[in-house]
PDB file of N, CA and C in Angstrom:
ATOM      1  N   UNK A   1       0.848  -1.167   0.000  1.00  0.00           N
ATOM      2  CA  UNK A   1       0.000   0.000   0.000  1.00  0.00           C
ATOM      3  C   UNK A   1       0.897   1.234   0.000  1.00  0.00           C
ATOM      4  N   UNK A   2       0.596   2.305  -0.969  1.00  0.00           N
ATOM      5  CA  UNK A   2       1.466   3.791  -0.685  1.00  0.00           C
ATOM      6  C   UNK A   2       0.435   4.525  -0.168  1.00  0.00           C
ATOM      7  N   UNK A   3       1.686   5.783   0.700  1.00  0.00           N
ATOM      8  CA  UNK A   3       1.115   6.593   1.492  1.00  0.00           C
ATOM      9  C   UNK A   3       0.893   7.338   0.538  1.00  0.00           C
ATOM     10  N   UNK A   4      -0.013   8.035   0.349  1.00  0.00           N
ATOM     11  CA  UNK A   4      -0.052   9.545  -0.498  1.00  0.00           C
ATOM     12  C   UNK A   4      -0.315  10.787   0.548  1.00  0.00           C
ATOM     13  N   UNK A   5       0.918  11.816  -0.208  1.00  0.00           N
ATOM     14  CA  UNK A   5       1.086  12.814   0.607  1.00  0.00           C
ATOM     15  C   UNK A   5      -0.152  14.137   0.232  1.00  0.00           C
ATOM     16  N   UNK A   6      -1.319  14.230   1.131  1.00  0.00           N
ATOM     17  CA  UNK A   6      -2.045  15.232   0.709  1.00  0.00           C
ATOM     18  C   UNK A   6      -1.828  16.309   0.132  1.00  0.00           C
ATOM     19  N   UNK A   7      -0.688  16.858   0.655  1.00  0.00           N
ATOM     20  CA  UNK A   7      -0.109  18.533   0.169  1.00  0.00           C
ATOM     21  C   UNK A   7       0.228  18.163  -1.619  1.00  0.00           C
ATOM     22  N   UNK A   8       0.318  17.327  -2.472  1.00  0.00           N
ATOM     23  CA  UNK A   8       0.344  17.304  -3.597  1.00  0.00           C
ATOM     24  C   UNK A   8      -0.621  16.963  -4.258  1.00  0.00           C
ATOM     25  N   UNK A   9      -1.898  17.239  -3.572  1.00  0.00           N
ATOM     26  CA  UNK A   9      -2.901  16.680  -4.440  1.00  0.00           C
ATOM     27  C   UNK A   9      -3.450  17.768  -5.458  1.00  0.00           C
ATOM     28  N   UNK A  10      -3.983  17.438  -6.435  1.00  0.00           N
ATOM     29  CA  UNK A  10      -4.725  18.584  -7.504  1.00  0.00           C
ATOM     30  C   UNK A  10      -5.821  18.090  -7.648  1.00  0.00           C
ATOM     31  N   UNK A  11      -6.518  18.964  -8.656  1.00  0.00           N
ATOM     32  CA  UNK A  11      -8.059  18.536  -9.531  1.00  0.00           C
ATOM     33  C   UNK A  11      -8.132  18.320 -10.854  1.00  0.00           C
ATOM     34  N   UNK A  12      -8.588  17.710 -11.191  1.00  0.00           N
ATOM     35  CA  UNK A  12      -9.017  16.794 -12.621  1.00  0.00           C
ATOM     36  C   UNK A  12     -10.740  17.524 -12.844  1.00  0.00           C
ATOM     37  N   UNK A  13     -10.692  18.397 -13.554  1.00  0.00           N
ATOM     38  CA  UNK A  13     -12.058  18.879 -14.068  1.00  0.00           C
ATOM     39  C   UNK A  13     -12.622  17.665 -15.020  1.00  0.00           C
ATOM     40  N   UNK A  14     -13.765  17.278 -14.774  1.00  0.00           N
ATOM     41  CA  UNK A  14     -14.476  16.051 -15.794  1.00  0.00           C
ATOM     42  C   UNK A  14     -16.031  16.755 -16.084  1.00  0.00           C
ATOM     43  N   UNK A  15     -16.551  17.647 -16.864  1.00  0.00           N
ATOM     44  CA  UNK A  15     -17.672  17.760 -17.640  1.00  0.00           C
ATOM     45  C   UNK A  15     -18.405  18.692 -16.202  1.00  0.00           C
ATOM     46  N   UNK A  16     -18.093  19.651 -15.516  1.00  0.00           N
ATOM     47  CA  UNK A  16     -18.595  20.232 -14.697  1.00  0.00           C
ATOM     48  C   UNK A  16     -17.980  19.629 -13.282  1.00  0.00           C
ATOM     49  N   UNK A  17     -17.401  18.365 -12.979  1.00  0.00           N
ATOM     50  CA  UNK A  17     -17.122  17.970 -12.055  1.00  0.00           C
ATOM     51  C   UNK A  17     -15.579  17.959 -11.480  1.00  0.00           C
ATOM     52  N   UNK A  18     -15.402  18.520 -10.208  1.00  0.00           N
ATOM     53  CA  UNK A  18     -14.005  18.115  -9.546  1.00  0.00           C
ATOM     54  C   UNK A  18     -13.896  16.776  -9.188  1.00  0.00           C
ATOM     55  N   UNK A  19     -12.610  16.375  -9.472  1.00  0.00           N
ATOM     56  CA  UNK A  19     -12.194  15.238  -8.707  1.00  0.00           C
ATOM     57  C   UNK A  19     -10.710  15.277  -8.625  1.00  0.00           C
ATOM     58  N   UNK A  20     -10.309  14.824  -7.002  1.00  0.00           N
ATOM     59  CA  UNK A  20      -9.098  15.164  -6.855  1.00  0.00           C
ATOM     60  C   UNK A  20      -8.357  14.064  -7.565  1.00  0.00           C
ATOM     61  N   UNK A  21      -7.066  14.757  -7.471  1.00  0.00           N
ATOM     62  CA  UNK A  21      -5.867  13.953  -8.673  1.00  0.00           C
ATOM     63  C   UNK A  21      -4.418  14.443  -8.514  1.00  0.00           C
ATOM     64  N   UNK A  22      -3.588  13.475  -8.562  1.00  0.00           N
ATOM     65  CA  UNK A  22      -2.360  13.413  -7.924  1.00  0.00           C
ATOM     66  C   UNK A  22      -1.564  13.007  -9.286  1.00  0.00           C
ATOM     67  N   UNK A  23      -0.287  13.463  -9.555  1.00  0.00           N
ATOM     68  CA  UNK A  23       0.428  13.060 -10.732  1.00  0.00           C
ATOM     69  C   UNK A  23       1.438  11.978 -10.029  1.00  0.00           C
ATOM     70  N   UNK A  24       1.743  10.517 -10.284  1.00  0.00           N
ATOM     71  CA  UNK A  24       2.272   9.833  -9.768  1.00  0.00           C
ATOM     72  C   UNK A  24       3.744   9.260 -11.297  1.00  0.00           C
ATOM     73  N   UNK A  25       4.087  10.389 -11.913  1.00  0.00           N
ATOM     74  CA  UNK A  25       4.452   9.858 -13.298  1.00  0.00           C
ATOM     75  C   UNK A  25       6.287   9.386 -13.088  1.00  0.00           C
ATOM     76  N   UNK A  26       6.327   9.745 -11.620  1.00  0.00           N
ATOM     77  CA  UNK A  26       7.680   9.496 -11.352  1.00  0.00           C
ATOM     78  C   UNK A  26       7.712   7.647 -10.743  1.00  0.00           C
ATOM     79  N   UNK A  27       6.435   7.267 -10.129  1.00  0.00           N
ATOM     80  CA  UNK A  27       6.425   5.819  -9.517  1.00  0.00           C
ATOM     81  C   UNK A  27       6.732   5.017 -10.404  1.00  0.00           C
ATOM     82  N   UNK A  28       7.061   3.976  -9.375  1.00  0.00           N
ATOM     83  CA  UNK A  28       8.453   2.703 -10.336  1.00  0.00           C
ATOM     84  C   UNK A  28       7.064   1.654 -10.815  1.00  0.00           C
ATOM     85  N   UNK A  29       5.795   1.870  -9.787  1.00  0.00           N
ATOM     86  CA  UNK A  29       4.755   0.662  -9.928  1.00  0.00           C
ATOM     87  C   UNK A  29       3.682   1.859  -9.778  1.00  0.00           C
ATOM     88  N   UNK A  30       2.327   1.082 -10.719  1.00  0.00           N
ATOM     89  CA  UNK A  30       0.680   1.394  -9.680  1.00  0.00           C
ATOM     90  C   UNK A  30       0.875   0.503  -8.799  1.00  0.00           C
ATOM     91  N   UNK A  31       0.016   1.034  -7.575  1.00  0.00           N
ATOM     92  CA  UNK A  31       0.082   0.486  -6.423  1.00  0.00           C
ATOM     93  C   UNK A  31      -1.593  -0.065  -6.973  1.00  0.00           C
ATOM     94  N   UNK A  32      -2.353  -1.056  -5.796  1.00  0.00           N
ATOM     95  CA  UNK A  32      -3.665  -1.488  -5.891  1.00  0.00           C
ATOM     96  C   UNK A  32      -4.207  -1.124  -4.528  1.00  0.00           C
ATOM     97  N   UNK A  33      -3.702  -0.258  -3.524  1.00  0.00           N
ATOM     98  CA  UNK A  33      -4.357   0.070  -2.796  1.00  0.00           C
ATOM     99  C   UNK A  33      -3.578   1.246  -2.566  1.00  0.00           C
ATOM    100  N   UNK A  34      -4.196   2.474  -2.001  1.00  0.00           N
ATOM    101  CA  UNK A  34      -3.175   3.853  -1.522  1.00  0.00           C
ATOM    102  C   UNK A  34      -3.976   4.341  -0.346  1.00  0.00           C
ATOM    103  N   UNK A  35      -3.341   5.169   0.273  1.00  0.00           N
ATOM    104  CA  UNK A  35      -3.749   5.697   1.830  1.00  0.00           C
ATOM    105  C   UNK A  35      -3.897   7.221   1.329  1.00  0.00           C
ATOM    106  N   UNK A  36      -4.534   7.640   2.200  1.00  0.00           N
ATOM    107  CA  UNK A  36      -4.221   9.399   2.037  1.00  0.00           C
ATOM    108  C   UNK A  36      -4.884   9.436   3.052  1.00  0.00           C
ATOM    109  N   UNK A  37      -4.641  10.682   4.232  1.00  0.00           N
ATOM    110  CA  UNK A  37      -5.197  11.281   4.988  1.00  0.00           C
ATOM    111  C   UNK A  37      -6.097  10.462   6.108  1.00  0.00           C
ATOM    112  N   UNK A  38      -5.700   9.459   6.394  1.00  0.00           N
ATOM    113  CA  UNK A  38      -6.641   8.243   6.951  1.00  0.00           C
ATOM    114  C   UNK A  38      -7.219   7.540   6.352  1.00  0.00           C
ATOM    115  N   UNK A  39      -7.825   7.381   4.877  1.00  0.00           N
ATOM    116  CA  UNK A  39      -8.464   6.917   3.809  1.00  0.00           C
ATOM    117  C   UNK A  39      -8.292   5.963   3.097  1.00  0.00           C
ATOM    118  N   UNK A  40      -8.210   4.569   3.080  1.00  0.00           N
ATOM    119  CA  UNK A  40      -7.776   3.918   2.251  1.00  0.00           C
ATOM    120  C   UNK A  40      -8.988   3.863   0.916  1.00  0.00           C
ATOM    121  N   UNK A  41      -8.266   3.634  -0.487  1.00  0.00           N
ATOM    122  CA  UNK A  41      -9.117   3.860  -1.415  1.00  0.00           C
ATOM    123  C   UNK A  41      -8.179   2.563  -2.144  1.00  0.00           C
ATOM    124  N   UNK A  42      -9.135   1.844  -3.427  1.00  0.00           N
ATOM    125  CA  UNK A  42      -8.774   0.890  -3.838  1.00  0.00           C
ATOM    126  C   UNK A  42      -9.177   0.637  -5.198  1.00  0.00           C
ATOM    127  N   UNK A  43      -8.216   0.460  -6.293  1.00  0.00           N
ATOM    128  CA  UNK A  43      -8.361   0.671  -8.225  1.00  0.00           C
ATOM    129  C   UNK A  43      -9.171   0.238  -7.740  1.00  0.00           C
ATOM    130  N   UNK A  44      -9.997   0.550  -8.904  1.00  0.00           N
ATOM    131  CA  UNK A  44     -11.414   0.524  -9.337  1.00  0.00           C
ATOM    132  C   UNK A  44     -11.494   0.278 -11.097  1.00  0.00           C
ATOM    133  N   UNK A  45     -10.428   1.025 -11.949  1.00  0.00           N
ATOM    134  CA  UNK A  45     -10.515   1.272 -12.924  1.00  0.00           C
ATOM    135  C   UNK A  45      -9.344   2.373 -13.834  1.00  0.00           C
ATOM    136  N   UNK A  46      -9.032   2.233 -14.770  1.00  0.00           N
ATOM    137  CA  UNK A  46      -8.119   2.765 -15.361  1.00  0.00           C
ATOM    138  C   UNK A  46      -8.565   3.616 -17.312  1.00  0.00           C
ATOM    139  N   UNK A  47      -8.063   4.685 -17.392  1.00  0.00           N
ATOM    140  CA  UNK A  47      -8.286   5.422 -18.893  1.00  0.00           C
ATOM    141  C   UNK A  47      -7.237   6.182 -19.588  1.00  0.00           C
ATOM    142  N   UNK A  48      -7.489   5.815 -20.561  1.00  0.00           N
ATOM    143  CA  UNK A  48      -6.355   7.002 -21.405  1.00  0.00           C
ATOM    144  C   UNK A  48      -6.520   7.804 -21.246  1.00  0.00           C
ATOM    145  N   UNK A  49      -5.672   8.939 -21.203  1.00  0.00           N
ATOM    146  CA  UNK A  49      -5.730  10.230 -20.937  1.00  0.00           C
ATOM    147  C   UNK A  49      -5.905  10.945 -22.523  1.00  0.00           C
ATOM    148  N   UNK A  50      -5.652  10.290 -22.894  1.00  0.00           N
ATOM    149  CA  UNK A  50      -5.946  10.977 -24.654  1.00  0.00           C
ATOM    150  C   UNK A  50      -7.357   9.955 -24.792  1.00  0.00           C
ATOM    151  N   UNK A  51      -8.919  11.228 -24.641  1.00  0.00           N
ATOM    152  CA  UNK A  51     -10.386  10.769 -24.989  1.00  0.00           C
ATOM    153  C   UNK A  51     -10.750  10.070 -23.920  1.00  0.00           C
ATOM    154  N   UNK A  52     -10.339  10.641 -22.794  1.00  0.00           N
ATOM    155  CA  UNK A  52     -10.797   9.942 -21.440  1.00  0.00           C
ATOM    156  C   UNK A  52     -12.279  10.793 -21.410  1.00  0.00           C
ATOM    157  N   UNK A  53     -12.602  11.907 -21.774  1.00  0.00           N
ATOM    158  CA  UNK A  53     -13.864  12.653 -21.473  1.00  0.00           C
ATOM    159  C   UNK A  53     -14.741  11.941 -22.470  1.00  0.00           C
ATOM    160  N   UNK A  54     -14.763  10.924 -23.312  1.00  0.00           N
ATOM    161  CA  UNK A  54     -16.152  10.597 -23.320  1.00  0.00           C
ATOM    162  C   UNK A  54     -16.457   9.647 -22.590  1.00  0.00           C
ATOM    163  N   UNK A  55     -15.790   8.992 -21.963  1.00  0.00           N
ATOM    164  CA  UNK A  55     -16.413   7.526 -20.985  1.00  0.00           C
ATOM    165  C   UNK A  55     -16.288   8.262 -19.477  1.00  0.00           C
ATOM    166  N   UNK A  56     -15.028   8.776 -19.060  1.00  0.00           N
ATOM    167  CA  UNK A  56     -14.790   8.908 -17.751  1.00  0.00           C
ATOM    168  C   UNK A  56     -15.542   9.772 -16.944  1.00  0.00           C
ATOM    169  N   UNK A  57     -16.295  10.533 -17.330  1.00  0.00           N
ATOM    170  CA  UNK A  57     -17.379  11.548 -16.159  1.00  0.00           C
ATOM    171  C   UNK A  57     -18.916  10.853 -15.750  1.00  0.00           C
ATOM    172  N   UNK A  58     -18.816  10.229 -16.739  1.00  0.00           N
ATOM    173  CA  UNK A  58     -19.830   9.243 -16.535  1.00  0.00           C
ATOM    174  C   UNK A  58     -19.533   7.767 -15.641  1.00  0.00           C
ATOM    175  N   UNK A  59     -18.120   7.508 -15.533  1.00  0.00           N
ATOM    176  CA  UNK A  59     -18.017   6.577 -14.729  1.00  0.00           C
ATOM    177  C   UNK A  59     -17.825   6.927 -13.117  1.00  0.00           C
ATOM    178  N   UNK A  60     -17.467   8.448 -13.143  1.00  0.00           N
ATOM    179  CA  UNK A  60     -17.099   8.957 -11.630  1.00  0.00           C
ATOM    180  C   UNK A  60     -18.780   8.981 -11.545  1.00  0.00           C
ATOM    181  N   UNK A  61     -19.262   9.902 -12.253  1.00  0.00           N
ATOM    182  CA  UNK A  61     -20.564   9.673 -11.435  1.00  0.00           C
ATOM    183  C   UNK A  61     -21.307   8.891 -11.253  1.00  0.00           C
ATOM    184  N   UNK A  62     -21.176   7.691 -11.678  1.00  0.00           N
ATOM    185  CA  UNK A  62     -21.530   6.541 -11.354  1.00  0.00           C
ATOM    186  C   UNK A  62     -20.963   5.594  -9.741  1.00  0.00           C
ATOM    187  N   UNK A  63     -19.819   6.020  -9.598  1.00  0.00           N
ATOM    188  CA  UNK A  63     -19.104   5.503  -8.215  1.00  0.00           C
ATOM    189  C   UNK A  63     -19.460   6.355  -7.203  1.00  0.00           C
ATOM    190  N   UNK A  64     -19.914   7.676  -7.075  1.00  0.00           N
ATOM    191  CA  UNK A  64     -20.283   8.301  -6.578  1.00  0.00           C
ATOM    192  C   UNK A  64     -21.887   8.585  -6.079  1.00  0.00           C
ATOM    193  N   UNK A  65     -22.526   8.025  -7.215  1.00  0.00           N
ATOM    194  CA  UNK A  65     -23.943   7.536  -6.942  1.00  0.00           C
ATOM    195  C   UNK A  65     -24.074   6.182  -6.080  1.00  0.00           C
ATOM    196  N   UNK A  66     -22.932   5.299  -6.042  1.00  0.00           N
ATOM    197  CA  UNK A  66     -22.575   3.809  -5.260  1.00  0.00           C
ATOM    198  C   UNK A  66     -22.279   4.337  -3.793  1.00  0.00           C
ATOM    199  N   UNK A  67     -21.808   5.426  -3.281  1.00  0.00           N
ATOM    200  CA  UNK A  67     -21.363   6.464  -2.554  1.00  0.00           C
ATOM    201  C   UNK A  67     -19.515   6.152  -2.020  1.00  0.00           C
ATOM    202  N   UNK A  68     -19.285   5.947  -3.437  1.00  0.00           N
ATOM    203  CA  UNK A  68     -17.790   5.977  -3.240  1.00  0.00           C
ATOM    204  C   UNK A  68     -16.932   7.368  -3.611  1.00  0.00           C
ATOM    205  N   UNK A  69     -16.054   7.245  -3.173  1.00  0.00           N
ATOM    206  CA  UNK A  69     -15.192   8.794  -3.050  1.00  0.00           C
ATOM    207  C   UNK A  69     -14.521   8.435  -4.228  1.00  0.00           C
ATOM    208  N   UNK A  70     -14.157   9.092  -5.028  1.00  0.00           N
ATOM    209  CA  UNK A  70     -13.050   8.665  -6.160  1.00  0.00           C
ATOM    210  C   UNK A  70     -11.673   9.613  -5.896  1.00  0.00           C
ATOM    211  N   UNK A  71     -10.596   8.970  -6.156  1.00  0.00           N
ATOM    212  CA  UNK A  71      -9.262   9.760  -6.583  1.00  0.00           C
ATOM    213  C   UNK A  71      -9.015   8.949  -7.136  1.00  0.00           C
ATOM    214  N   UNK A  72      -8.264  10.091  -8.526  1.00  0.00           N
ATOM    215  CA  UNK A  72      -7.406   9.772  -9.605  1.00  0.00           C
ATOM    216  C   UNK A  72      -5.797   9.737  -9.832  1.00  0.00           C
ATOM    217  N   UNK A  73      -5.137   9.288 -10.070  1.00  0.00           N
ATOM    218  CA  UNK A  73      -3.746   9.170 -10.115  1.00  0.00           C
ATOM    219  C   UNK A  73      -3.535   9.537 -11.465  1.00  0.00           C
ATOM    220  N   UNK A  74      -3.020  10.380 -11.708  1.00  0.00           N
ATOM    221  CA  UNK A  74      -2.221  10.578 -13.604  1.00  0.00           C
ATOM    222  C   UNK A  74      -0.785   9.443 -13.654  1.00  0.00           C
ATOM    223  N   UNK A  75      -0.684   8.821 -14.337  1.00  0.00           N
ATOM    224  CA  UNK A  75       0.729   8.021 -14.555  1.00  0.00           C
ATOM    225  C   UNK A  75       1.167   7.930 -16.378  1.00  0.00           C
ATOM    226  N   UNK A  76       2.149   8.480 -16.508  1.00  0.00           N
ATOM    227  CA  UNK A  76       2.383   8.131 -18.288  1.00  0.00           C
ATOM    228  C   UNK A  76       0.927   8.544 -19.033  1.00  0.00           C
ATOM    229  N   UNK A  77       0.307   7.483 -19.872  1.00  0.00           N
ATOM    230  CA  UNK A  77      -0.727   7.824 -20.470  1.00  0.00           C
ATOM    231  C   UNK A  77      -1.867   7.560 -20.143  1.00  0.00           C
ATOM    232  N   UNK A  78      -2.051   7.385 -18.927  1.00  0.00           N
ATOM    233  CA  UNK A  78      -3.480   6.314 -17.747  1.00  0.00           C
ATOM    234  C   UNK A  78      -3.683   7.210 -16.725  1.00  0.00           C
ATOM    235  N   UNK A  79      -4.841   7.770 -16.573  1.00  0.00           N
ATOM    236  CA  UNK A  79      -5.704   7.629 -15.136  1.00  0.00           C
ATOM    237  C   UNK A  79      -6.055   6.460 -14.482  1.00  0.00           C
ATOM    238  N   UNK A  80      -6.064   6.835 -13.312  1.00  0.00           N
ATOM    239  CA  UNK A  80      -5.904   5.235 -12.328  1.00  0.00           C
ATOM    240  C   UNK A  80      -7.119   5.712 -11.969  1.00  0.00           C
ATOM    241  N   UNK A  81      -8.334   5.384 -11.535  1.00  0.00           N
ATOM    242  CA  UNK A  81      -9.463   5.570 -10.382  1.00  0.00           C
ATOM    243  C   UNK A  81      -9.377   4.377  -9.354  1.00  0.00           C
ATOM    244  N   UNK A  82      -9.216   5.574  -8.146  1.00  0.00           N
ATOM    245  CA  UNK A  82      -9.588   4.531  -6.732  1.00  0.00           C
ATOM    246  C   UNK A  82     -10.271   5.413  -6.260  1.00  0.00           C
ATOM    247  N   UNK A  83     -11.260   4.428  -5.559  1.00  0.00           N
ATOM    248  CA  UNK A  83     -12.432   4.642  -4.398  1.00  0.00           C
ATOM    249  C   UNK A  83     -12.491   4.092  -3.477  1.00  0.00           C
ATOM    250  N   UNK A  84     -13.067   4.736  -2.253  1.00  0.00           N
ATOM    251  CA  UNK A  84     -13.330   4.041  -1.131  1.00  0.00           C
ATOM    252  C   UNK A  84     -14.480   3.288  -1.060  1.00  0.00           C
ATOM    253  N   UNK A  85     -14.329   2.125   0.327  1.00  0.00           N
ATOM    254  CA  UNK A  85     -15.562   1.404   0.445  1.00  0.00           C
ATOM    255  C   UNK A  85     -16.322   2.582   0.348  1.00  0.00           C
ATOM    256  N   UNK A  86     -17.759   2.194  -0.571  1.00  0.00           N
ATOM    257  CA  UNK A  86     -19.203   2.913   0.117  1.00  0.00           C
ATOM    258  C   UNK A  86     -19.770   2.657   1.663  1.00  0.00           C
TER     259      UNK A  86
END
């Protein structure tokens, strides 16, 4: 599991929506589970970053209607989505 350090987190605008997002483009691995702030969150799902806006705002709001939290990881050419238990 990696720690993620809050003070580097950003936002990922998706079709009216924030979601926080962290650039991880220096890590040696994706991790399958990450911590932040007390939080454990866990992949869920992965997108290209080149034409991620026609599938991906529709899939956050979909995990979010499940009442999961989403964060995104940027890596190379992939968004990572993890969420917490609902």
């Amino acid at each position: 599991m990696l720690e993620l350090d809050p003070s580097q987190l950003g936002t990922l605008e998706l079709d009216g929506t924030w979601v926080p997002c962290l650039d991880l483009n220096d890590a040696v691995f994706v991790p399958t589970r990450v911590t932040m702030a007390g939080k454990e969150y866990s992949f869920a799902q992965s997108f290209n970053i080149k034409g991620h806006g026609a599938v991906m705002p529709q899939a956050i709001r979909a995990l979010r209607d499940q009442g999961k939290q989403p964060l995104v990881i940027a890596r190379n050419e992939r968004y990572y989505v993890y969420v917490t238990p609902p």
